[in-house]
Protein backbone atom coordinates (compact mmCIF):
# COMPACT_ATOMS: atom_id res chain seq x y z
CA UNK A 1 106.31 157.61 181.68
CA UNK A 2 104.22 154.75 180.60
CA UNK A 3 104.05 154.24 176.80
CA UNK A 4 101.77 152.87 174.91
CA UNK A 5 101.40 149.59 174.13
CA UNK A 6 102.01 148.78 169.92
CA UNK A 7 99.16 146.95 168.06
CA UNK A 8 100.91 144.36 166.34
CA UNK A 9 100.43 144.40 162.57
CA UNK A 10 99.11 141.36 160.41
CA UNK A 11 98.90 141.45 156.57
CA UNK A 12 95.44 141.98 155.20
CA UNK A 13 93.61 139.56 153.45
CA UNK A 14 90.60 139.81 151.00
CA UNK A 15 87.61 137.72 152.33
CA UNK A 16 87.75 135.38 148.70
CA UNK A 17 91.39 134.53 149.84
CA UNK A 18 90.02 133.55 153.15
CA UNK A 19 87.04 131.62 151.51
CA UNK A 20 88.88 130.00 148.79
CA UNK A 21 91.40 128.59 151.51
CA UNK A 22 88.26 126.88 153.40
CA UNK A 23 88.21 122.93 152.61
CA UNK A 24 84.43 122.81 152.78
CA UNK A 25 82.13 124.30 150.05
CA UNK A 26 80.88 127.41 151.47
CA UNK A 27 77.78 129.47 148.80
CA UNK A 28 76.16 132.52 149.36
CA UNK A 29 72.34 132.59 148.73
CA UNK A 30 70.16 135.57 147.43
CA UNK A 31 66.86 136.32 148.57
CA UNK A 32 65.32 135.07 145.62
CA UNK A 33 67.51 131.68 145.57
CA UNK A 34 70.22 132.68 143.34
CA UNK A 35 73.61 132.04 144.42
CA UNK A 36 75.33 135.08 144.63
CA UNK A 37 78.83 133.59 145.22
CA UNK A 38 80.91 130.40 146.22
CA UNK A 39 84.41 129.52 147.28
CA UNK A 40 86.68 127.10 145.29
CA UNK A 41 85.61 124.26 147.12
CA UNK A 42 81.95 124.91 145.99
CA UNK A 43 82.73 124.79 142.08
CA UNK A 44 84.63 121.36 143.23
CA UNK A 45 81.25 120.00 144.88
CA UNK A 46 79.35 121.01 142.38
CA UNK A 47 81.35 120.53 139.29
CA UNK A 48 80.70 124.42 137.87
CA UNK A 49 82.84 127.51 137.92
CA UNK A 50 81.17 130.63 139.79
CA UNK A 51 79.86 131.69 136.92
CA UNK A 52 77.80 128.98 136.38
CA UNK A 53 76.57 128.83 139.77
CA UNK A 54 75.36 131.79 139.52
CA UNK A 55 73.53 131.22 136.53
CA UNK A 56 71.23 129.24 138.65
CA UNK A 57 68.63 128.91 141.53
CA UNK A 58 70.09 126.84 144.79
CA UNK A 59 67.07 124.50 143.83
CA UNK A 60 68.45 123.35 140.39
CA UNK A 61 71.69 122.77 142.35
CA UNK A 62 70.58 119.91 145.23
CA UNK A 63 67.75 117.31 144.84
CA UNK A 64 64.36 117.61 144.82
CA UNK A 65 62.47 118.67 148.31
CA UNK A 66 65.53 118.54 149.56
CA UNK A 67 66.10 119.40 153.00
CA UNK A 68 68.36 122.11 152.45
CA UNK A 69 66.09 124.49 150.43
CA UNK A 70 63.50 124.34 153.69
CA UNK A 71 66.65 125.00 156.08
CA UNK A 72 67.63 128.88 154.06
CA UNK A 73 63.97 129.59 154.62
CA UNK A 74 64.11 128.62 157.81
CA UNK A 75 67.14 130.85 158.46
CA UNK A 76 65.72 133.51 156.83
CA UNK A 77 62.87 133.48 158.39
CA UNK A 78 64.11 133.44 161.95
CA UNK A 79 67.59 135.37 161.39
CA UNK A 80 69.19 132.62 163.29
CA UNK A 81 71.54 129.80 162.61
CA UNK A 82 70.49 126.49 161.94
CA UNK A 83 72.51 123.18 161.53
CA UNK A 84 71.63 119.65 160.24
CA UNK A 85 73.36 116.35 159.98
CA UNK A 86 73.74 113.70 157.59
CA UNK A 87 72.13 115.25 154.94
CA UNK A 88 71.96 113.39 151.18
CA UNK A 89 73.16 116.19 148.67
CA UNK A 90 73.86 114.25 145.94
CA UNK A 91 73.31 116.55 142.69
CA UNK A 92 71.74 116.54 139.66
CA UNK A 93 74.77 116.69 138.00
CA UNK A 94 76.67 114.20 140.20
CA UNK A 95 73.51 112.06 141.78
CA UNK A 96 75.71 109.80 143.68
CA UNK A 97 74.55 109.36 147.83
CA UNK A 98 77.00 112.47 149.11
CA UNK A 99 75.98 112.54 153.12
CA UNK A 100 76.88 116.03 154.44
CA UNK A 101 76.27 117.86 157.30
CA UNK A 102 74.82 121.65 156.56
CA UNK A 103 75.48 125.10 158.51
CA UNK A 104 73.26 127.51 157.57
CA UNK A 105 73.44 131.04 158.72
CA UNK A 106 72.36 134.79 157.47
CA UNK A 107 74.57 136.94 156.09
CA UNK A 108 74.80 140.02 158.66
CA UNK A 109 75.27 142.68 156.18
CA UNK A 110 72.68 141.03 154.41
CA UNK A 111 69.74 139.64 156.06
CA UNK A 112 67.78 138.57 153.42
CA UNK A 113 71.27 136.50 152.13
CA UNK A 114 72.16 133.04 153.97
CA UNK A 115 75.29 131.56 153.89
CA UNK A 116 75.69 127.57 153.51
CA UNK A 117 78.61 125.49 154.59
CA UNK A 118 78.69 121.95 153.40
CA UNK A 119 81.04 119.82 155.45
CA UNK A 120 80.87 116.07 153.55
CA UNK A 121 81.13 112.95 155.83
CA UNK A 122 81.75 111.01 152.56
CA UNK A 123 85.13 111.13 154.19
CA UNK A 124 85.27 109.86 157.46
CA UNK A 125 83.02 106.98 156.38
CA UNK A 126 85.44 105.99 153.71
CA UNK A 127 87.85 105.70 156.43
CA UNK A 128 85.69 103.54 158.35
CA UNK A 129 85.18 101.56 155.62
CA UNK A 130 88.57 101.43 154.31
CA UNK A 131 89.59 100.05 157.31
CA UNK A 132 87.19 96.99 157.38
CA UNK A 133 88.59 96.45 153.44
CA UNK A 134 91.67 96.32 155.24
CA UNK A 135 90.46 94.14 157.79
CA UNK A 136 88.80 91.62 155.31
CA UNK A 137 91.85 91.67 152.77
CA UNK A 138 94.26 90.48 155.76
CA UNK A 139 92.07 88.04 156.92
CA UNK A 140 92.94 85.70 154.57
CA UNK A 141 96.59 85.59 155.33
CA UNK A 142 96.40 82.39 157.66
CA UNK A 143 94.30 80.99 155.09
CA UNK A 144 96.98 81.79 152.59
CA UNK A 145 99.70 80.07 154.22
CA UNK A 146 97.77 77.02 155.36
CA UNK A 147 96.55 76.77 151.54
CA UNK A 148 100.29 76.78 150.06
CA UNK A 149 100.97 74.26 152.68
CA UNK A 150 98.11 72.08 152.97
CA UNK A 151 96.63 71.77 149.32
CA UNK A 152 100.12 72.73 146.87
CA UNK A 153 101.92 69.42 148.07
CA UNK A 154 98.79 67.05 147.68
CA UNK A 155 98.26 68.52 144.55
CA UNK A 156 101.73 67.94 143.40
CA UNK A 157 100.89 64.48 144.01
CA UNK A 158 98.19 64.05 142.28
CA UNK A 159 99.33 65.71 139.28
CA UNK A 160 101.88 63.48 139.24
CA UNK A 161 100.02 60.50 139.39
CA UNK A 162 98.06 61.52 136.69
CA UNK A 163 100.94 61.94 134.48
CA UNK A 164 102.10 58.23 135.37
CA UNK A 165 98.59 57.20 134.38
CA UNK A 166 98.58 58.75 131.51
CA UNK A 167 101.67 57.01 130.35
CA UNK A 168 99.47 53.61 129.72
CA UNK A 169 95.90 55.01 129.15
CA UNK A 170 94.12 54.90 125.95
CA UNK A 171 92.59 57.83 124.32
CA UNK A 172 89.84 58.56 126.09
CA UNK A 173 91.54 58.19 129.56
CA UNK A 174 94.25 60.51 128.46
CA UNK A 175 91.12 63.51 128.33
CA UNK A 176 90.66 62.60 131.65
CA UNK A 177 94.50 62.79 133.30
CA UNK A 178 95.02 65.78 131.18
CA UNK A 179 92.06 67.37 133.16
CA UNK A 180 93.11 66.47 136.37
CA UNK A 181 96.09 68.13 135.69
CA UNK A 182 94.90 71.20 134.00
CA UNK A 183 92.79 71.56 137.33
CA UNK A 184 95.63 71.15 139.46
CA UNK A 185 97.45 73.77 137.63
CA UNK A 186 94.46 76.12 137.90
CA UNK A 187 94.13 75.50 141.76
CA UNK A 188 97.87 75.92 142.01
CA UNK A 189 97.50 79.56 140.38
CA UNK A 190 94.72 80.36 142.34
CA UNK A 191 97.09 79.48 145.79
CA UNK A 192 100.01 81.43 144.09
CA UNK A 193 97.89 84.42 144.19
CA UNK A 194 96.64 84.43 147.75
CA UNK A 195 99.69 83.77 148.78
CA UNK A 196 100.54 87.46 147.88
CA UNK A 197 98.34 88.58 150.76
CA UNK A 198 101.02 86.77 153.11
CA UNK A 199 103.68 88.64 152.22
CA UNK A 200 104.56 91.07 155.19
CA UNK A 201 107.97 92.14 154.48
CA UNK A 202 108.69 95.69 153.98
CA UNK A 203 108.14 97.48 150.71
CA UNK A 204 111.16 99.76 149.64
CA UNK A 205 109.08 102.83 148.54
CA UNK A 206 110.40 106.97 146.89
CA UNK A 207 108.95 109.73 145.75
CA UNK A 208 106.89 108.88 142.84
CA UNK A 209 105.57 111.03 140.24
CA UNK A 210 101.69 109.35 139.83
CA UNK A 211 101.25 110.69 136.30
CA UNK A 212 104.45 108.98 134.95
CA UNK A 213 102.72 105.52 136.35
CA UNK A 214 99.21 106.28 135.13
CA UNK A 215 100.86 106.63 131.64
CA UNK A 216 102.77 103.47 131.97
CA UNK A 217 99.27 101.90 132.58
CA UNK A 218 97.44 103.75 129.78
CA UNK A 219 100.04 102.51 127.27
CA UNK A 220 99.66 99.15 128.35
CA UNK A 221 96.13 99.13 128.17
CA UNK A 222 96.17 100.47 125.09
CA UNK A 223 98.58 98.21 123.33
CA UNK A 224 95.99 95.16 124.50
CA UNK A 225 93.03 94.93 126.74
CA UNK A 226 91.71 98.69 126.17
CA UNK A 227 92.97 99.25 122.84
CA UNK A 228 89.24 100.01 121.63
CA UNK A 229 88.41 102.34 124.63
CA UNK A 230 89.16 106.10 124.55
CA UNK A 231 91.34 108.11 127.48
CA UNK A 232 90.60 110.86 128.83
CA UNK A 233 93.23 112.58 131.19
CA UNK A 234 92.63 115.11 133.85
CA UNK A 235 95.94 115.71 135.35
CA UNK A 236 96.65 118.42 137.99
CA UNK A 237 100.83 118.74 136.61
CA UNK A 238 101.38 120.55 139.93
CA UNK A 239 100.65 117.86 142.35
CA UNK A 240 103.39 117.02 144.37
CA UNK A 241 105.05 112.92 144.37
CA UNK A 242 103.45 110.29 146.48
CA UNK A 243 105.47 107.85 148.63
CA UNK A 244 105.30 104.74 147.36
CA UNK A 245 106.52 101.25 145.42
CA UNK A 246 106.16 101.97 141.54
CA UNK A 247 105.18 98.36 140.69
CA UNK A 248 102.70 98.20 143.41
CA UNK A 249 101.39 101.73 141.95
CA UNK A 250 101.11 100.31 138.51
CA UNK A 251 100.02 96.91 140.02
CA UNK A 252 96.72 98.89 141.19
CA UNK A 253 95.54 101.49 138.72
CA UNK A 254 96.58 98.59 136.06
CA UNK A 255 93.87 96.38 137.86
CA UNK A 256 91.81 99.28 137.75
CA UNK A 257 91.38 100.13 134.22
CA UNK A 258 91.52 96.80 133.40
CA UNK A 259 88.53 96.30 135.41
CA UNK A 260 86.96 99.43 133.82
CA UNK A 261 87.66 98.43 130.41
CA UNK A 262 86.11 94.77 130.91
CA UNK A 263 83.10 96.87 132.75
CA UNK A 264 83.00 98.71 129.23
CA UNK A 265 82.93 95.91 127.67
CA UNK A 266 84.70 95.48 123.59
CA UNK A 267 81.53 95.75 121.53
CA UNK A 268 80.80 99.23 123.38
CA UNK A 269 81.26 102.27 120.19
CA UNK A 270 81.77 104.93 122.90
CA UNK A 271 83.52 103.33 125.90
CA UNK A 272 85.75 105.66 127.69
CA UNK A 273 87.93 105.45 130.80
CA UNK A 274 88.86 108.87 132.37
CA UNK A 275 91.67 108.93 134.43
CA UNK A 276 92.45 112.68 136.66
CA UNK A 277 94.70 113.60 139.21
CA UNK A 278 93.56 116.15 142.13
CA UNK A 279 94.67 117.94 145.50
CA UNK A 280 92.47 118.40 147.89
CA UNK A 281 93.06 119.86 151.09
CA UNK A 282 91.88 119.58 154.54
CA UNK A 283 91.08 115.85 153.90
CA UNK A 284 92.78 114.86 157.55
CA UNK A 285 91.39 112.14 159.63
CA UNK A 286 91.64 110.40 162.73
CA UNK A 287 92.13 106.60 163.14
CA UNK A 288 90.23 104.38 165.50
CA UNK A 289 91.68 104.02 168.64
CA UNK A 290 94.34 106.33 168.10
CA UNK A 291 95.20 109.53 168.65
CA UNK A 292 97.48 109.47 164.67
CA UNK A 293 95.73 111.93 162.28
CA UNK A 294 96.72 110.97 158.81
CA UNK A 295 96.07 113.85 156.04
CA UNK A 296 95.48 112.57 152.66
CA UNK A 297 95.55 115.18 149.88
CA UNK A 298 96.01 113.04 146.95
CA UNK A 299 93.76 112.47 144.80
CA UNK A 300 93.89 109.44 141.68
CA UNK A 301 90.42 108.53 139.91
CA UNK A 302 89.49 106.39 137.49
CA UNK A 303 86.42 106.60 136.08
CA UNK A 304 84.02 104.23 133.35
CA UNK A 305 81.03 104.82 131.17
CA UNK A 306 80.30 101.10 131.69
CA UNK A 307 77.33 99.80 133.23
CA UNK A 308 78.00 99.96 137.01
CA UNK A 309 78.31 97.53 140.27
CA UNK A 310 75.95 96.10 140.88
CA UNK A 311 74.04 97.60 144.27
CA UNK A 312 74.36 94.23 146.39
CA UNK A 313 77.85 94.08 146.08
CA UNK A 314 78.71 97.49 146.35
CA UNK A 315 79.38 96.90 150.34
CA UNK A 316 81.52 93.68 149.74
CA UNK A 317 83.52 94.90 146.36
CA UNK A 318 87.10 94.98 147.85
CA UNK A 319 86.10 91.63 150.35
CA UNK A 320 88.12 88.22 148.84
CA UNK A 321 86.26 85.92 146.52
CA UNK A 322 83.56 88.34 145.58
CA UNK A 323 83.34 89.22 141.63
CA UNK A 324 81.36 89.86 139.16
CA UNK A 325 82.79 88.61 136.36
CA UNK A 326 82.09 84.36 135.57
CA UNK A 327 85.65 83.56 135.53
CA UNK A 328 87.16 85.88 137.73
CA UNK A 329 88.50 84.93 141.60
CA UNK A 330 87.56 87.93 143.12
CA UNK A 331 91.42 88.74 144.61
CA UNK A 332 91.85 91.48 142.45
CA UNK A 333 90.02 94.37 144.40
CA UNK A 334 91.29 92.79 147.73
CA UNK A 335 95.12 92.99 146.77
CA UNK A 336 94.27 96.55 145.64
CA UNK A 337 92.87 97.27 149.05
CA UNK A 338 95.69 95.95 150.53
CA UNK A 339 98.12 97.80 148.87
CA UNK A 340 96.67 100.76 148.83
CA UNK A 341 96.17 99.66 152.69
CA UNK A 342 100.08 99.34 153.02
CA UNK A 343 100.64 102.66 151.54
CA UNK A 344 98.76 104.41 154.44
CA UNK A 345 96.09 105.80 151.89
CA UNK A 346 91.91 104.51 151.19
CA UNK A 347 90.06 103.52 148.15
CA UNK A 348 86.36 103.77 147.63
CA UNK A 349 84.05 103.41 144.93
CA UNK A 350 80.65 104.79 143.44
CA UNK A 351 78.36 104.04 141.22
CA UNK A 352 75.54 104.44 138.69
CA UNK A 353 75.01 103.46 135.20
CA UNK A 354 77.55 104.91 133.10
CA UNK A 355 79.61 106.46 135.86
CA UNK A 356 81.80 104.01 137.82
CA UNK A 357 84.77 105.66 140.20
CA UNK A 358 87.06 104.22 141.99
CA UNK A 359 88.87 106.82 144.08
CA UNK A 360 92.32 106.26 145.45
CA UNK A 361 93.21 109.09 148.65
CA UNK A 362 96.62 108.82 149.89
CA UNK A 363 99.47 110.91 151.83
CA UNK A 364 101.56 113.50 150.53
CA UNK A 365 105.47 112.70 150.20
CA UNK A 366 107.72 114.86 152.21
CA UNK A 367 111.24 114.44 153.47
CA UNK A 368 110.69 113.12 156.30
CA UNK A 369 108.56 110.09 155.37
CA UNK A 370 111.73 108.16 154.08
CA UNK A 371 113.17 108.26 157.49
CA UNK A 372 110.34 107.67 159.50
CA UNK A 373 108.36 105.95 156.52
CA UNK A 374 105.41 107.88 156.89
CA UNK A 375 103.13 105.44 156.88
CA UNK A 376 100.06 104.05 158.92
């Protein structure tokens, strides 16, 4: 006698469980164009709980004309699903350029609802960018060690012959040697920093906790360069440790805020530098040329009120030698890049008048990475 085969039994799940687990912003729009609801993601994108979202038309919640609103009617309309790609939805309340590609589809219980999926490409092209950072930071290794090499020797030299010379110059002459020597010294600093760049030996790295490094860096802002700026911290005090060197950790985010706080500038009244902590899933990408997919959850910001970067050197601001500030040799940002490079993870940064961010994405720690290192 043949029995019948069991169903196998799965635990049930509410549909805002299965929503609020989906990495891309998903909303649900009414016929009038309310939002009716949106998943966790969605109050991330937009910056607003639920509640708030509802409060408001789709229209108040993209740019203006934008090519979204004419896609719902279009899917209302034709009771179809439509896509698009590479679509600016940078919002009113965060206006940065935010490229995503939309999926737009009616609800079938409700056909005068549509449902919109947001899938940013912010991501992937920080990747692709990140890597040419890399790219640029490392290419000034060979010109590193030819540097300590070619130029610190002569320089010795000369440095020395200046203090011979000014053993038996008069006054005036003695303003000279002591300038060719102070510019010796300052050319010699300059090397000693590049020379960083050469440095390819491993990097002992452990679990590190990031908030117990970005308050290391707030106190020693505080105590000097930033001690007229406010803090703001964001913290997420469940995120979980990130493998990594501790210096090199506070080497960054202390270049960071100091270059926030100088962006501030010290006769600003209301200068502040918020600093937040995030995790965000389903940020996994594929490298070039490779079949490695590296997931980076982690999330470290630092954010300004200052005036901004400049828009022609927003696609060179981690290359060597660029700066904006008149004494500054533009390593800074590199050696970030690099680091944060070494550490497997990618660093990007956006812009407008009193909204700087300079966003730091790197790998989750788990036991495994300290045999295999983990890294990329």
């Amino acid at each position: 006698m043949n029995r019948p085969l069991s169903k196998p039994s799965f635990p049930s799940f509410s549909a805002d469980a299965v929503l609020n687990a989906l990495p891309h912003p998903v909303i649900i729009v009414t016929a009038d164009g309310r939002i009716a609801d949106a998943n966790a993601a969605a109050e991330a994108f937009f910056q607003g709980s639920v509640s708030m979202l509802r409060r408001n038309l789709l229209r108040d919640l993209v740019p203006f004309g934008s090519p979204l609103l004419s896609l719902v009617d279009q899917v209302r309309d034709r009771g179809a699903a439509v896509n698009e790609y590479k679509v600016d939805l940078g919002t009113p309340r965060n206006p940065v350029d935010r490229l995503v590609d939309l999926h737009v589809a009616p609800l079938p219980e409700r056909l005068d609802y549509v449902v919109v999926m947001l899938q940013e490409r912010t991501i992937a092209d920080k990747m692709d960018r990140q890597l040419t950072h890399r790219g640029a930071a490392r290419s000034v290794i060979a010109l590193a060690a030819m540097l300590a090499h070619e130029i610190k020797n002569p320089l010795s030299g000369i440095r020395g012959a200046a203090q011979l010379l000014e053993q038996s110059a008069n006054e005036d002459d003695r303003t000279l040697t002591r300038l060719i020597c102070d510019e010796a010294d300052r050319i010699v600093k300059l090397v000693d920093r590049m020379e960083v760049f050469a440095d390819e030996r491993p990097v002992e790295r452990e679990p590190v906790n990031i908030h117990v490094v970005l308050d290391r860096v707030k106190r020693l802002a505080q105590s000097g360069f930033a001690r007229h700026i406010k803090f703001v911290e964001e913290y997420d005090p469940s995120l979980p440790p990130v493998l990594a060197n501790r210096d090199q950790l506070i080497q960054v985010f202390l270049n960071l805020v100091k270059n926030a706080a100088e962006s501030v500038g010290s006769g600003a009244t209301d200068g502040e530098i918020h600093l937040t902590t995030a995790f965000r899933p389903g940020v996994r990408l594929s490298l070039p040329g490779t079949k490695t997919r590296v997931s980076l959850p982690l999330e470290f910001c630092v954010r300004d009120n200052g005036p901004g970067v400049p828009d022609d050197l927003m696609p060179h601001l981690f290359d060597p030698f660029v700066t904006t500030k008149p004494t500054g040799t533009g390593l800074g940002l590199a050696l970030v890049a690099k680091i944060i490079g070494d550490h497997g993870g990618i660093i990007e940064c956006e812009s407008q008048p009193r909204r700087t961010i300079f966003r730091v994405l790197m790998p989750i720690y788990t036991g495994d990475d300290a045999a295999s290192d983990g890294m990329v």
